[in-house]
PDB file of N, CA and C in Angstrom:
ATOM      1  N   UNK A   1     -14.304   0.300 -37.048  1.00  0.00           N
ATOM      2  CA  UNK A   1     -13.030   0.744 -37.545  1.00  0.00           C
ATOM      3  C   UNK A   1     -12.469   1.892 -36.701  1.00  0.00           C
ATOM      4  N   UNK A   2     -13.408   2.756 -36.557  1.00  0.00           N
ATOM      5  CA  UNK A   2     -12.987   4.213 -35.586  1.00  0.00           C
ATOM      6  C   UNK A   2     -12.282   3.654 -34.146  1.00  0.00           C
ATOM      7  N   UNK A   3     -12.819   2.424 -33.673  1.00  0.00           N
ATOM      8  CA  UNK A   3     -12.685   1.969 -32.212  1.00  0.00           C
ATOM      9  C   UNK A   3     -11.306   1.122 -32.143  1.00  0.00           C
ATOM     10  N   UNK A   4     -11.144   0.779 -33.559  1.00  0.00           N
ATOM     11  CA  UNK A   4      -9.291   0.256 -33.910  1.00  0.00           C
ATOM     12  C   UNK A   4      -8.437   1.145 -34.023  1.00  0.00           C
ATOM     13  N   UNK A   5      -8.630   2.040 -34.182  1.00  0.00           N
ATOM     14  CA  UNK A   5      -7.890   3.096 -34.724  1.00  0.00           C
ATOM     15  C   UNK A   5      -7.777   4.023 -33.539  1.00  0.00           C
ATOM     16  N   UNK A   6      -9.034   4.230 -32.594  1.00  0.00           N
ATOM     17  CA  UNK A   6      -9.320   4.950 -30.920  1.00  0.00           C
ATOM     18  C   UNK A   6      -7.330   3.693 -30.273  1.00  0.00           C
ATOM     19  N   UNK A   7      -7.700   2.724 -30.170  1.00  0.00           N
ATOM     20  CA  UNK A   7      -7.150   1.503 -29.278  1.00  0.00           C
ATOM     21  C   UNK A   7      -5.649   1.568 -29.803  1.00  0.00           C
ATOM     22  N   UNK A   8      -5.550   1.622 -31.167  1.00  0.00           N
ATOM     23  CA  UNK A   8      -4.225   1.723 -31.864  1.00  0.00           C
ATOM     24  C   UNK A   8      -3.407   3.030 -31.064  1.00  0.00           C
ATOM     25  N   UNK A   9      -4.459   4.079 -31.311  1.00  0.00           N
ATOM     26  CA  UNK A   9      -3.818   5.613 -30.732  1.00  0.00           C
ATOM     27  C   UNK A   9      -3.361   5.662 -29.772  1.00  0.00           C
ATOM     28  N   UNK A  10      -4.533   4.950 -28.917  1.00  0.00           N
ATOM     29  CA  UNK A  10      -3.854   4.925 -27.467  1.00  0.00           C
ATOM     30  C   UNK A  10      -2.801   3.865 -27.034  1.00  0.00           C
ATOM     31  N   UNK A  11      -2.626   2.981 -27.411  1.00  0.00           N
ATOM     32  CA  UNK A  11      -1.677   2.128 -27.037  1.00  0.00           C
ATOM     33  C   UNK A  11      -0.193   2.876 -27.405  1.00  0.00           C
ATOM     34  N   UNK A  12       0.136   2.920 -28.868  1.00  0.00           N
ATOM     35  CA  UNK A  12       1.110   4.102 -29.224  1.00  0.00           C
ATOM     36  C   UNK A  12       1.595   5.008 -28.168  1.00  0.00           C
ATOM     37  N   UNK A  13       0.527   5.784 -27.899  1.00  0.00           N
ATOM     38  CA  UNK A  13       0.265   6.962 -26.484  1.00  0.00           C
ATOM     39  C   UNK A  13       1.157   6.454 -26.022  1.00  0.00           C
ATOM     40  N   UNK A  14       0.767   5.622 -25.120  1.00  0.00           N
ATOM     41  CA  UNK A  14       1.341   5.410 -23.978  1.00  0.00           C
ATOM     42  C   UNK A  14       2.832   4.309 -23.754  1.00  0.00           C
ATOM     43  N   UNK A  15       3.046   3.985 -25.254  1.00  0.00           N
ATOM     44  CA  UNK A  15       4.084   3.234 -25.474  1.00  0.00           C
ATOM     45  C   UNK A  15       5.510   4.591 -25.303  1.00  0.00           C
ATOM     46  N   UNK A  16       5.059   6.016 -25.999  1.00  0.00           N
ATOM     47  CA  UNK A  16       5.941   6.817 -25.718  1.00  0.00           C
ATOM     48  C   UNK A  16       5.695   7.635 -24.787  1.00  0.00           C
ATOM     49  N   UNK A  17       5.196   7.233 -24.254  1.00  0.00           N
ATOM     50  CA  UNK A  17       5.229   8.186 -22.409  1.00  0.00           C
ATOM     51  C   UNK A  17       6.204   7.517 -21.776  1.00  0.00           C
ATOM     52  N   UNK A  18       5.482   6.197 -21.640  1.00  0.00           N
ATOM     53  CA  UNK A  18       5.930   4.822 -20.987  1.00  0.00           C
ATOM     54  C   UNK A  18       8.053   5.076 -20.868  1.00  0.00           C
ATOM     55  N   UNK A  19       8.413   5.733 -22.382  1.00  0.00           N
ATOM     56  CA  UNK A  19       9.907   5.427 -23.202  1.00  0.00           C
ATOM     57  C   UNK A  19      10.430   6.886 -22.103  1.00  0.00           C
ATOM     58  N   UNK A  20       9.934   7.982 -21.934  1.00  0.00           N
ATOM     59  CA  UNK A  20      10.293   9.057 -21.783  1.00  0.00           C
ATOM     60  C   UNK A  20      10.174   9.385 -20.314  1.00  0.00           C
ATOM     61  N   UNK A  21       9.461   8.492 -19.878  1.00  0.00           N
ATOM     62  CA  UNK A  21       9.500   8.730 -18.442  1.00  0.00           C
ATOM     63  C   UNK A  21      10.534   7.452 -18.056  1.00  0.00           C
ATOM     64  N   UNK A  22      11.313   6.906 -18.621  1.00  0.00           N
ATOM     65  CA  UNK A  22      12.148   5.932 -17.937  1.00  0.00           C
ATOM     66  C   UNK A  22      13.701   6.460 -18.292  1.00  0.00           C
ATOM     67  N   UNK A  23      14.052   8.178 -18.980  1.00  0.00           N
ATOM     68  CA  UNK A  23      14.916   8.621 -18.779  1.00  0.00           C
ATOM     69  C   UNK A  23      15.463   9.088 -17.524  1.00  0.00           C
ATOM     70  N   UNK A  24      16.503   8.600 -17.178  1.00  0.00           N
ATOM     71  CA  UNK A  24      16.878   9.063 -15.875  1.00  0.00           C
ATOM     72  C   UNK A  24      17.111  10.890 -15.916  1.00  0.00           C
ATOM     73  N   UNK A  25      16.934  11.140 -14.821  1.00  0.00           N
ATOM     74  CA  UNK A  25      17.359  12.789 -14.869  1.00  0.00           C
ATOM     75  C   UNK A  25      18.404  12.931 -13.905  1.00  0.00           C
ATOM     76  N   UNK A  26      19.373  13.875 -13.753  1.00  0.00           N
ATOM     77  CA  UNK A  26      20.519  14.383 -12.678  1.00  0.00           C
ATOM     78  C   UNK A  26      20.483  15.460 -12.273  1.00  0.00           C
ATOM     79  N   UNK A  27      20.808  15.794 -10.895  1.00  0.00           N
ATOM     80  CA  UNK A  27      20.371  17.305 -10.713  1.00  0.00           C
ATOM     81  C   UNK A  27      21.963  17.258 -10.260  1.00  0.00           C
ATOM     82  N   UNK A  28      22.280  18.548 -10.574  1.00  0.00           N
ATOM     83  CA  UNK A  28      23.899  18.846  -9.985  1.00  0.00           C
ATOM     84  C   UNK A  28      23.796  19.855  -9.366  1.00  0.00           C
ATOM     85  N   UNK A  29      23.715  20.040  -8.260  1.00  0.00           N
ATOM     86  CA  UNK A  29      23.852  20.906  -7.169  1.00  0.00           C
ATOM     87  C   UNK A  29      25.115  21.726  -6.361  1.00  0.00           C
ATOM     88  N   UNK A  30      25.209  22.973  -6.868  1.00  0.00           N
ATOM     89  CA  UNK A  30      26.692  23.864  -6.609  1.00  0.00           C
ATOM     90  C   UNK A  30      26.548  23.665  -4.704  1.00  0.00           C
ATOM     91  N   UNK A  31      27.712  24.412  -4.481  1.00  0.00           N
ATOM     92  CA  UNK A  31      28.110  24.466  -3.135  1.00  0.00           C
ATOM     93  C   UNK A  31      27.086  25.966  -2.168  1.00  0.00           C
ATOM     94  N   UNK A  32      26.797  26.374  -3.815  1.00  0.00           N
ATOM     95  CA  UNK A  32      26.078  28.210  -3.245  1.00  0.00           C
ATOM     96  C   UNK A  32      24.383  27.580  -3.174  1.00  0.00           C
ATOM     97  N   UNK A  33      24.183  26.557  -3.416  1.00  0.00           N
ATOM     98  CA  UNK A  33      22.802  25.963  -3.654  1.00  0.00           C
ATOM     99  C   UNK A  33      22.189  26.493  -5.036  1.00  0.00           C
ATOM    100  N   UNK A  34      22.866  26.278  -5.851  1.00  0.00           N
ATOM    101  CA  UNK A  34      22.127  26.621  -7.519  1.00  0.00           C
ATOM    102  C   UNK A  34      21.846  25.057  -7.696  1.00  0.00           C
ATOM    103  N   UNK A  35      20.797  25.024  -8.319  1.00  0.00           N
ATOM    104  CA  UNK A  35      20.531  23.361  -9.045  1.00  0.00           C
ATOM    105  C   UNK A  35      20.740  23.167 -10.785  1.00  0.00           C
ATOM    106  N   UNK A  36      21.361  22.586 -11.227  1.00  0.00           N
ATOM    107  CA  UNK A  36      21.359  22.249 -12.935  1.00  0.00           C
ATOM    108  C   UNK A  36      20.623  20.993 -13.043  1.00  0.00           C
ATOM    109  N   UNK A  37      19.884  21.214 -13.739  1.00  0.00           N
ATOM    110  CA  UNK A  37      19.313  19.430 -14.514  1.00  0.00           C
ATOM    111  C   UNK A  37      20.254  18.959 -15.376  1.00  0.00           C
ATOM    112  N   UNK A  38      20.514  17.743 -15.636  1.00  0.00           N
ATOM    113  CA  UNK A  38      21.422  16.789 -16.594  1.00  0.00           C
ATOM    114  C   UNK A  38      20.762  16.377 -17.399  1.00  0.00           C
ATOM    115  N   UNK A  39      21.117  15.714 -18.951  1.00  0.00           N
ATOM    116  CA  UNK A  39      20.077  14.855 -19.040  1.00  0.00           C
ATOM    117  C   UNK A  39      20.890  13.374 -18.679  1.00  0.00           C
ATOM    118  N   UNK A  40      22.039  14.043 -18.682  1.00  0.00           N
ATOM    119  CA  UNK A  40      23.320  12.609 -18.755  1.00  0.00           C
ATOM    120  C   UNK A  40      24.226  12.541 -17.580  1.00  0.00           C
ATOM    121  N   UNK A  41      24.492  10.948 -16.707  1.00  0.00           N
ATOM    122  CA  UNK A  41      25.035  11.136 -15.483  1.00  0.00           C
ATOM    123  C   UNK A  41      26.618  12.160 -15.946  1.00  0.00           C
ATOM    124  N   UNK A  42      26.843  13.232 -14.380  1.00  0.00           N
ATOM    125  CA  UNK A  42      28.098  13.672 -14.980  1.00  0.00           C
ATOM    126  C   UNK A  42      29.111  12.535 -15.270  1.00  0.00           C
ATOM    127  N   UNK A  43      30.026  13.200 -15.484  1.00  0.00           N
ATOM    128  CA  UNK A  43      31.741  12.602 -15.562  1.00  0.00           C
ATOM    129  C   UNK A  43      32.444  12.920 -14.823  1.00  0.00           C
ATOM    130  N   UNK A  44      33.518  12.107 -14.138  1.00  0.00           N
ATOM    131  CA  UNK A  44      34.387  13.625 -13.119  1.00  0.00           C
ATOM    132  C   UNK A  44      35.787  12.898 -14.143  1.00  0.00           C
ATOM    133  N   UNK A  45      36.192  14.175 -14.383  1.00  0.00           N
ATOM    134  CA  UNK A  45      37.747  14.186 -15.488  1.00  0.00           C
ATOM    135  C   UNK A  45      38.832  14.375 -14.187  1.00  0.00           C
ATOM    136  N   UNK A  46      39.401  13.939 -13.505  1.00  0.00           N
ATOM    137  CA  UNK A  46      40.707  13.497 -12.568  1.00  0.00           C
ATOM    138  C   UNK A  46      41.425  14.675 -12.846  1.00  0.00           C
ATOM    139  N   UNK A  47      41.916  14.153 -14.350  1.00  0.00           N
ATOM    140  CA  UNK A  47      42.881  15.444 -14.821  1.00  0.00           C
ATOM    141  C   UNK A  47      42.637  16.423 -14.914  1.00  0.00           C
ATOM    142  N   UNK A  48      41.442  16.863 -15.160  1.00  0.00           N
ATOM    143  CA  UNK A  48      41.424  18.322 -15.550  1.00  0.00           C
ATOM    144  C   UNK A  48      40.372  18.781 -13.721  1.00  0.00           C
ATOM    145  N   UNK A  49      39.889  17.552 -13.245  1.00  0.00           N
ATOM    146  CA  UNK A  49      39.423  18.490 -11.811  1.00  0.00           C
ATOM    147  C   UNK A  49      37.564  19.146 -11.997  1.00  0.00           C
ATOM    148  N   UNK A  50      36.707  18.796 -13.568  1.00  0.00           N
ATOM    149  CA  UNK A  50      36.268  19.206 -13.782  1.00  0.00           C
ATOM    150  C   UNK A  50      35.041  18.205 -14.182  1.00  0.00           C
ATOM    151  N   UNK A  51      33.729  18.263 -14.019  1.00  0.00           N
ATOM    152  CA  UNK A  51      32.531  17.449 -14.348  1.00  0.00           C
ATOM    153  C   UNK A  51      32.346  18.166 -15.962  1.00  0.00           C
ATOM    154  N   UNK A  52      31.569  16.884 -16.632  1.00  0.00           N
ATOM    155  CA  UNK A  52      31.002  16.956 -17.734  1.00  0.00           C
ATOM    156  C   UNK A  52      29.860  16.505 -18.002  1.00  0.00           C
ATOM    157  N   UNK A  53      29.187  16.893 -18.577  1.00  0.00           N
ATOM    158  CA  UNK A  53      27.932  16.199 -18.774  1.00  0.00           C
ATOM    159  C   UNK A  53      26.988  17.478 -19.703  1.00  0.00           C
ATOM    160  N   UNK A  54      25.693  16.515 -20.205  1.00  0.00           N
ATOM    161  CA  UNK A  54      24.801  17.168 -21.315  1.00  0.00           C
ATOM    162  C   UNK A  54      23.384  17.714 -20.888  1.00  0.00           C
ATOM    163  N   UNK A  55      23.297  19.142 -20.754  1.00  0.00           N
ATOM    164  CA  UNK A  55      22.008  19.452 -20.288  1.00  0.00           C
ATOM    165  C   UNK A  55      20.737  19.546 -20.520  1.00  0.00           C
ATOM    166  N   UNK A  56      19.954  19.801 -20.342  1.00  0.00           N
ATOM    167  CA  UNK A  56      18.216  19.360 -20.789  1.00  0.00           C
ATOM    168  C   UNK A  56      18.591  20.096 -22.290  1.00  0.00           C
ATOM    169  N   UNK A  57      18.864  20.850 -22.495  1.00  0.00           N
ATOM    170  CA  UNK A  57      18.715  21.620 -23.544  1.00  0.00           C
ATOM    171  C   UNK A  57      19.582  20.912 -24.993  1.00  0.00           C
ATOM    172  N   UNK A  58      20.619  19.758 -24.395  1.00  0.00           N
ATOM    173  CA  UNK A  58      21.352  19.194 -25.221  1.00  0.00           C
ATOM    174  C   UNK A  58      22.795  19.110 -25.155  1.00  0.00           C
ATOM    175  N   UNK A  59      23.349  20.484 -24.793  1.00  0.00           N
ATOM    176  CA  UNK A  59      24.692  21.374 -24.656  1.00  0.00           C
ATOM    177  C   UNK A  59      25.602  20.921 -23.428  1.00  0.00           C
ATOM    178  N   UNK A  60      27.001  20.653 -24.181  1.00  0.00           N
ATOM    179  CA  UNK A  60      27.830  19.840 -23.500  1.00  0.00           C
ATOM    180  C   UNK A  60      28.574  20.611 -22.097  1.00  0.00           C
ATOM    181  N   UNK A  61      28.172  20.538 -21.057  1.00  0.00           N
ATOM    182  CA  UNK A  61      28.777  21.721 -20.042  1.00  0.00           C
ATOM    183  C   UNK A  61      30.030  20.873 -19.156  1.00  0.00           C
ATOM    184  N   UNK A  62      30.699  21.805 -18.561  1.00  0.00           N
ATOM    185  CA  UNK A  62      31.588  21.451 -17.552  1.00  0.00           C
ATOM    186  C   UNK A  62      31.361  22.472 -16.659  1.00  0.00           C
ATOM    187  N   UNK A  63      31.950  21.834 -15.289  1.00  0.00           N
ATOM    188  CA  UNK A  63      31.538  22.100 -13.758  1.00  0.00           C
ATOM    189  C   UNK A  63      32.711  21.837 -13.038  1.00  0.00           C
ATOM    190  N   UNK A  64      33.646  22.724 -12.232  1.00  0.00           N
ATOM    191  CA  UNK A  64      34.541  22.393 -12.055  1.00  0.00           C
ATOM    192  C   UNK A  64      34.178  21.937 -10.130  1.00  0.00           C
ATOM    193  N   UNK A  65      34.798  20.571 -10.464  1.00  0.00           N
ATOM    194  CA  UNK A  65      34.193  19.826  -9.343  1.00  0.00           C
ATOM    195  C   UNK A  65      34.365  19.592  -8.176  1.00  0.00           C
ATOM    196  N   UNK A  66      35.084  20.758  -7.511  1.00  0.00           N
ATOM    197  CA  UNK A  66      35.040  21.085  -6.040  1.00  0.00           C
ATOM    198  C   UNK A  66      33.543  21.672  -5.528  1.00  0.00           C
ATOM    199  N   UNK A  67      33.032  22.343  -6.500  1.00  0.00           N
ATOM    200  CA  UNK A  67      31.632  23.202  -6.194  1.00  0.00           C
ATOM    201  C   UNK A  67      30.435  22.209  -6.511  1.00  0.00           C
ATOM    202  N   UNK A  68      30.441  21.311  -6.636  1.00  0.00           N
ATOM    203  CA  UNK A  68      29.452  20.253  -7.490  1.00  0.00           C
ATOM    204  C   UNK A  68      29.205  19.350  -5.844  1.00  0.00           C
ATOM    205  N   UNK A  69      27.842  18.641  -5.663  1.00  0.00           N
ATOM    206  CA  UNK A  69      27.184  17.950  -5.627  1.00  0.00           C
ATOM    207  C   UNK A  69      25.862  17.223  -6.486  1.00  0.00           C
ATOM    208  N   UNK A  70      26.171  15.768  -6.630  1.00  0.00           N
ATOM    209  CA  UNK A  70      25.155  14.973  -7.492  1.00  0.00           C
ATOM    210  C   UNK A  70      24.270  14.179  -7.319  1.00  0.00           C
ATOM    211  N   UNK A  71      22.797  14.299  -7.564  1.00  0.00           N
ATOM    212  CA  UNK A  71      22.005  13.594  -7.000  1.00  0.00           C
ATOM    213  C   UNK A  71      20.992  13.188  -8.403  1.00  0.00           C
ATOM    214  N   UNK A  72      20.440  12.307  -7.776  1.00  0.00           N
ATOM    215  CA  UNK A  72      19.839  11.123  -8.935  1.00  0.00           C
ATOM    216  C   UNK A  72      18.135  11.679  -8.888  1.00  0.00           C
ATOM    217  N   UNK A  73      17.625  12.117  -9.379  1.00  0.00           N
ATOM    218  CA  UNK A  73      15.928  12.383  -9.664  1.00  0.00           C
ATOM    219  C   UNK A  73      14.966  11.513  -9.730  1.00  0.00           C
TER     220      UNK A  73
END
């Protein structure tokens, strides 16, 4: 029973590793060389001239997008 329950655990395990490592990440990179992590590809807003997007932490930021470079992790 212990050795169903060992096999159960681990399969689980690794079913949510498996989920969390197939989030993509974004790094947004200023013009001064600062780096931001994303968790979400930006946006570029035309009209307003400005990136959007959601950071590791959750929180909805903008980047005004002359200073922005974007690269994929």
């Amino acid at each position: 029973m212990k050795k169903l329950l060992l096999v159960g655990m681990t399969v689980i395990g690794i079913f949510f590793l498996s989920a969390c490592a197939s989030t993509p990440t974004y790094l947004i990179e200023l013009s001064d060389g600062v780096v931001y992590e994303a968790k979400t590809k930006p946006i570029f807003d035309k009209d307003t001239g400005f990136y959007t997007y959601i950071d590791k932490d959750g929180k909805e930021v903008m980047i005004k997008g002359d200073i922005v470079r974007i690269k994929q992790k």
